[in-house]
Protein backbone atom coordinates (compact mmCIF):
# COMPACT_ATOMS: atom_id res chain seq x y z
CA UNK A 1 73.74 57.97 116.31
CA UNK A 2 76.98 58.45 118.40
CA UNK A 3 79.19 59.60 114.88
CA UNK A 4 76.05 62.11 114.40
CA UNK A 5 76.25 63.66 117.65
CA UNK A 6 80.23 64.09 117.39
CA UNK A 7 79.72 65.59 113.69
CA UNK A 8 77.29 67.96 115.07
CA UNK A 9 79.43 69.20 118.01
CA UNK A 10 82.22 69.43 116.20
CA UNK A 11 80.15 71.75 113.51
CA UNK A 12 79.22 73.91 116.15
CA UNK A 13 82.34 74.07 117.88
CA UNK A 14 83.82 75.29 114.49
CA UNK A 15 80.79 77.51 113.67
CA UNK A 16 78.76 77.96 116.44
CA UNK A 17 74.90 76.83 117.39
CA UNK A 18 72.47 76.84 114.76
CA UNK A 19 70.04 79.53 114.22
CA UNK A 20 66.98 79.72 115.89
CA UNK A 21 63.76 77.82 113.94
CA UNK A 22 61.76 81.42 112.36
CA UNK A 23 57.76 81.65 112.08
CA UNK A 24 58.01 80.47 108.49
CA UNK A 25 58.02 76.17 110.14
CA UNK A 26 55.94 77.52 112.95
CA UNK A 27 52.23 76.91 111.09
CA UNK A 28 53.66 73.28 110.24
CA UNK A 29 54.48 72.17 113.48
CA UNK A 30 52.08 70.14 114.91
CA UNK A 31 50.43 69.48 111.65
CA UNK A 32 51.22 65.37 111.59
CA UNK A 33 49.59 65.04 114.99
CA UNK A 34 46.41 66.96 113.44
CA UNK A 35 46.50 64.27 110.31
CA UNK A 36 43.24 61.74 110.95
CA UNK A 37 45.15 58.11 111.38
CA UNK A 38 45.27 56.08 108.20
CA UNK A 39 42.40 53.85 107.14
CA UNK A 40 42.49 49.97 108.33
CA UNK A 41 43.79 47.67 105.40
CA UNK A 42 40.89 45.42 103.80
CA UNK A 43 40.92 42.16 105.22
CA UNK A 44 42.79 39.99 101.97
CA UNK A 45 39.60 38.32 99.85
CA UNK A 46 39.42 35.03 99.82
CA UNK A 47 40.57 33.83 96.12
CA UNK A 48 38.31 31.46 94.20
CA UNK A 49 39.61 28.45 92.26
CA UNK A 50 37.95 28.20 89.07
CA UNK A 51 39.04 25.19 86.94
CA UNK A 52 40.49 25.36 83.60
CA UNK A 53 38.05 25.28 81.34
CA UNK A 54 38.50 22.43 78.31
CA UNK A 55 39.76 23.04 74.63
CA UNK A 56 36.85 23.91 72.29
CA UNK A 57 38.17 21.07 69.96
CA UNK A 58 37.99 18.30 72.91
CA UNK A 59 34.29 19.86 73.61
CA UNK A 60 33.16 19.00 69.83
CA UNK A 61 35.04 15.89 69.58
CA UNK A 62 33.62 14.04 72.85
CA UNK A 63 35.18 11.18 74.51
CA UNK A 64 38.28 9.67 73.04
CA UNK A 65 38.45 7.09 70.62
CA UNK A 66 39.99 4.55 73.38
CA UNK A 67 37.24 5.22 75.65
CA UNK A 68 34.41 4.50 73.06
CA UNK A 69 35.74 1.45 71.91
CA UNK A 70 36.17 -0.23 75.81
CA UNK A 71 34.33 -3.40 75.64
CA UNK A 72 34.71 -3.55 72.09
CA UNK A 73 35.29 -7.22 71.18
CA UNK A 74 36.87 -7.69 67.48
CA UNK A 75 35.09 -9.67 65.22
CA UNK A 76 36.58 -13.42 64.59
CA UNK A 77 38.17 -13.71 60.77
CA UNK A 78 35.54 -16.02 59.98
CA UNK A 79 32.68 -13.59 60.03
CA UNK A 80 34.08 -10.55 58.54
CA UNK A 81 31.64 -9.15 56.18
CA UNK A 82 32.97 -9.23 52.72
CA UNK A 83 32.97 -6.23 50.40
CA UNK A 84 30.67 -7.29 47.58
CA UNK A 85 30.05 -4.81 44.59
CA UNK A 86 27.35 -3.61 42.86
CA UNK A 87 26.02 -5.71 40.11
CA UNK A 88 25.41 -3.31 36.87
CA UNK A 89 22.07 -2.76 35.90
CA UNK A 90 20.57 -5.01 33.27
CA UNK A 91 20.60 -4.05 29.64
CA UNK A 92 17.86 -2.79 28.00
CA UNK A 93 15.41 -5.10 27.06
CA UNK A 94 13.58 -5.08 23.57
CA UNK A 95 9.85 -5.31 23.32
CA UNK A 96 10.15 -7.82 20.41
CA UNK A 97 12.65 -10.01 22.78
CA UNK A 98 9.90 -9.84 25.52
CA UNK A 99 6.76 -10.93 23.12
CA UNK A 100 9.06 -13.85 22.04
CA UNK A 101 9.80 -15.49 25.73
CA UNK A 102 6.16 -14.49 26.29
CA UNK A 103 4.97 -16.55 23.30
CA UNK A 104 7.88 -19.52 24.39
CA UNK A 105 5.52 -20.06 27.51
CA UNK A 106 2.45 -20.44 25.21
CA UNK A 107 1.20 -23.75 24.60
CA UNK A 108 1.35 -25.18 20.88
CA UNK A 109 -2.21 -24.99 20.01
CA UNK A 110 -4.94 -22.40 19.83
CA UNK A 111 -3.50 -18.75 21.43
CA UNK A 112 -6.00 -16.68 23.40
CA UNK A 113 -6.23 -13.05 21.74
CA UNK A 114 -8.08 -9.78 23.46
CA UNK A 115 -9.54 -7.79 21.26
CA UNK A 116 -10.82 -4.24 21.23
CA UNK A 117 -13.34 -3.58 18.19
CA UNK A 118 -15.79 -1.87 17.03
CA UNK A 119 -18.27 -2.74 14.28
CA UNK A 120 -15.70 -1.23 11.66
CA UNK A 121 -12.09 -0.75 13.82
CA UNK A 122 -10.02 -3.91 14.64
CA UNK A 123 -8.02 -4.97 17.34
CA UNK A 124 -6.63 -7.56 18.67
CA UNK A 125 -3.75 -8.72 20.49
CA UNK A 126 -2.44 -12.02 22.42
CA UNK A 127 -3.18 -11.85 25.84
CA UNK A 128 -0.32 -10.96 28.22
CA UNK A 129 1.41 -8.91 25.46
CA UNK A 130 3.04 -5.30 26.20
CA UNK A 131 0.70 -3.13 25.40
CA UNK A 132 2.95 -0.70 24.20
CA UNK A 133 3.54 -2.66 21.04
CA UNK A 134 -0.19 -3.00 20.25
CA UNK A 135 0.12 1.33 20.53
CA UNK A 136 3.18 1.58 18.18
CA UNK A 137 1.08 -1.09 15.91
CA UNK A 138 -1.84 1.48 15.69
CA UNK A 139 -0.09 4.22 15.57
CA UNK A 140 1.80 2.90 12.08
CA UNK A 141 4.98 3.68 14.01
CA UNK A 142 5.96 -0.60 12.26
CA UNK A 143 7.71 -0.09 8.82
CA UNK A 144 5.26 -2.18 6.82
CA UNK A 145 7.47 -4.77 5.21
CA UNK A 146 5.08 -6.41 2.60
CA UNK A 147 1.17 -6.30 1.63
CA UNK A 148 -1.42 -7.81 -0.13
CA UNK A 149 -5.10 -6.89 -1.84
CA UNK A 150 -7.95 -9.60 -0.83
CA UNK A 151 -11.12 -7.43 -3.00
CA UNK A 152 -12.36 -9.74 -5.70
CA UNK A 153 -11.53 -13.10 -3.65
CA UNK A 154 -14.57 -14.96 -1.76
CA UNK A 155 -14.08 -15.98 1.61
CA UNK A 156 -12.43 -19.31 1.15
CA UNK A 157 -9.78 -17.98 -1.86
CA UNK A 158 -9.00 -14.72 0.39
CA UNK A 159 -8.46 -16.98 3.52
CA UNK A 160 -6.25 -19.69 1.76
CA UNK A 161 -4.36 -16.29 0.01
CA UNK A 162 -3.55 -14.43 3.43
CA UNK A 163 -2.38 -18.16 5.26
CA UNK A 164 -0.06 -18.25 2.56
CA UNK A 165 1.45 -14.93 2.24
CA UNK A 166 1.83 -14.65 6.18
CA UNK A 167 3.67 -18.26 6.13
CA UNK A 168 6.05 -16.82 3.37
CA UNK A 169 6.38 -13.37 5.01
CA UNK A 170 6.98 -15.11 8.35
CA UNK A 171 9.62 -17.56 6.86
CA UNK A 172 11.34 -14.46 5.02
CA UNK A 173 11.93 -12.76 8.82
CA UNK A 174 9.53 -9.94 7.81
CA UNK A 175 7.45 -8.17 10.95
CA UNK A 176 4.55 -6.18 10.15
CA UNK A 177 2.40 -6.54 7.35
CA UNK A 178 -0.46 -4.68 5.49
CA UNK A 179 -3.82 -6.49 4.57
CA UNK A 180 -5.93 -4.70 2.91
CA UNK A 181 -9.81 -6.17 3.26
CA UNK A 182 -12.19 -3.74 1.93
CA UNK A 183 -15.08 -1.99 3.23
CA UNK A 184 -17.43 -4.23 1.47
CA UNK A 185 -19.51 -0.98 -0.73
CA UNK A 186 -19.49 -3.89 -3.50
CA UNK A 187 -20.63 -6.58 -1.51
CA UNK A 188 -24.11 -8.12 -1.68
CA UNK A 189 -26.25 -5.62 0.76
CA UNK A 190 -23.07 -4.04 1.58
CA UNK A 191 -21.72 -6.27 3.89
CA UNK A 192 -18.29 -6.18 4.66
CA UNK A 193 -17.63 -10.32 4.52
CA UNK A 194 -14.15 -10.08 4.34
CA UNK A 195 -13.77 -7.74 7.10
CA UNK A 196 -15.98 -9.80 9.49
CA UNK A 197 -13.90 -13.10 8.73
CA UNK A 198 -10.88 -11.06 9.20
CA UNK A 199 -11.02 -10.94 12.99
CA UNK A 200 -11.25 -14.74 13.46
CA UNK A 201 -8.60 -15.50 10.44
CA UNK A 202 -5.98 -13.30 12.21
CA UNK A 203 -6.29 -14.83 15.59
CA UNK A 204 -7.15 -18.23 15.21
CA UNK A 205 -5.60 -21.53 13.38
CA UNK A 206 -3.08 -21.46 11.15
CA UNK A 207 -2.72 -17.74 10.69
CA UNK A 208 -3.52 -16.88 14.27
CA UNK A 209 -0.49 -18.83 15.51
CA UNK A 210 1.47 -16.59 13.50
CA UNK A 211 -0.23 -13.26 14.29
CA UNK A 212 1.44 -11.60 17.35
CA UNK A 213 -1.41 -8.50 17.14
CA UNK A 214 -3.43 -6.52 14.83
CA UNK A 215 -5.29 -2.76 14.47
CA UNK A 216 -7.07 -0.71 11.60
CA UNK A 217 -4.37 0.80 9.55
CA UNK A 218 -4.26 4.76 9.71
CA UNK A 219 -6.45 6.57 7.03
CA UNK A 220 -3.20 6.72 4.88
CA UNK A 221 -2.26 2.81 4.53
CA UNK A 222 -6.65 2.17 3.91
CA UNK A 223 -8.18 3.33 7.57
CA UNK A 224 -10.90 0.85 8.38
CA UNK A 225 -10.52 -1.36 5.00
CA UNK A 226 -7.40 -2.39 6.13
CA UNK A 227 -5.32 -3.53 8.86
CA UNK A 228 -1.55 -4.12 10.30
CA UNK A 229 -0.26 -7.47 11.32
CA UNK A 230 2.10 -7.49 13.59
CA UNK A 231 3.99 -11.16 13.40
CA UNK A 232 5.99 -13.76 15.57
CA UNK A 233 9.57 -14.04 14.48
């Protein structure tokens, strides 16, 4: 303040008083003591804390792997589970395969047979057997490996004929056969004699124990006047 005040005398000592202040500052003079005083300050807000929030990935993943396994004993060597694989599934199993084990478990003797006839179809079949053979029987869906012709024999000559040609056809490894019966249009009063006989021939004694099943061939291989034998192996 002091050098100020010696700088400004010395000015005017060298150039004389300043001029006087004109009108032109007059209208401003005064003009800060007109000014309303200055709004009070805000009081300072009072800052909330907000925690950080998580990571999206520990959100999804949940607690840690250390924390879900407290308590966790481990399991003694003794009793861990062994890895065992799959078995594969068994083969296939043929329908002639199945009738044989099936006809193991028969007792030597007399078979039991189920038949399904009419007074001119034929059917019959040992009981317990897959039915789906008796079906491919019917249907001819069998290559028929050998036959044989019974019209002109009575009873006891066509009976003694078919035993034999089912023994042979058996013992050669043959499966289905043809016999062919007749309809009986020459026999006295028309009966069919052969045909009647035929059911009990085909599933009882000697023949029967051969005979796995048996249906009325298709009208192609005779229809009704003759059937397909279906035998053991």
């Amino acid at each position: 303040m002091k050098r100020k005040k010696r700088l400004r005398e010395q000015a005017e000592a060298q150039h004389g008083p300043p001029p006087p202040k004109t009108g032109l500052f007059r209208p401003f003079e005064g003009l800060k003591d007109k000014l309303p005083p200055p709004a009070p300050a805000p009081p300072p807000s009072k800052r909330r804390v907000v925690p950080a929030a998580k990571p999206a990935s520990e959100e999804r993943e949940g607690p840690s792997f250390e924390s879900a396994m407290s308590g966790v004993a481990p399991l003694e060597r003794d009793h861990v589970p062994t890895r065992r694989s799959v078995p594969p599934p068994p083969p296939a199993e043929d329908e002639f395969e199945a009738a044989e084990r099936f006809l193991s478990a028969l007792v030597e003797g007399e078979v039991s047979f189920d038949f399904a006839d009419t007074d001119e179809y034929l059917e019959g079949k040992v009981q317990g057997l897959d039915a789906r053979l008796v079906q491919k029987l019917r249907r001819g869906q069998y290559a028929v490996e050998g036959h044989i012709d019974l019209h002109g024999l009575d009873r006891h000559e066509a009976r003694v004929t078919l035993r034999d040609f089912v023994e042979r056809a058996q013992a050669d490894g043959k499966r289905c056969l043809l016999v062919i019966h007749g309809r009986g249009l020459g026999s006295p009063d028309g009966i069919p004699v052969l045909r009647e006989r035929m059911k009990d021939w085909l599933s009882r004694g000697a023949i029967g124990k051969r005979v796995l099943a048996f249906t009325s061939a298709r009208p192609a291989d005779g229809g009704t006047g003759a059937v397909y034998v279906l035998l053991r192996r």
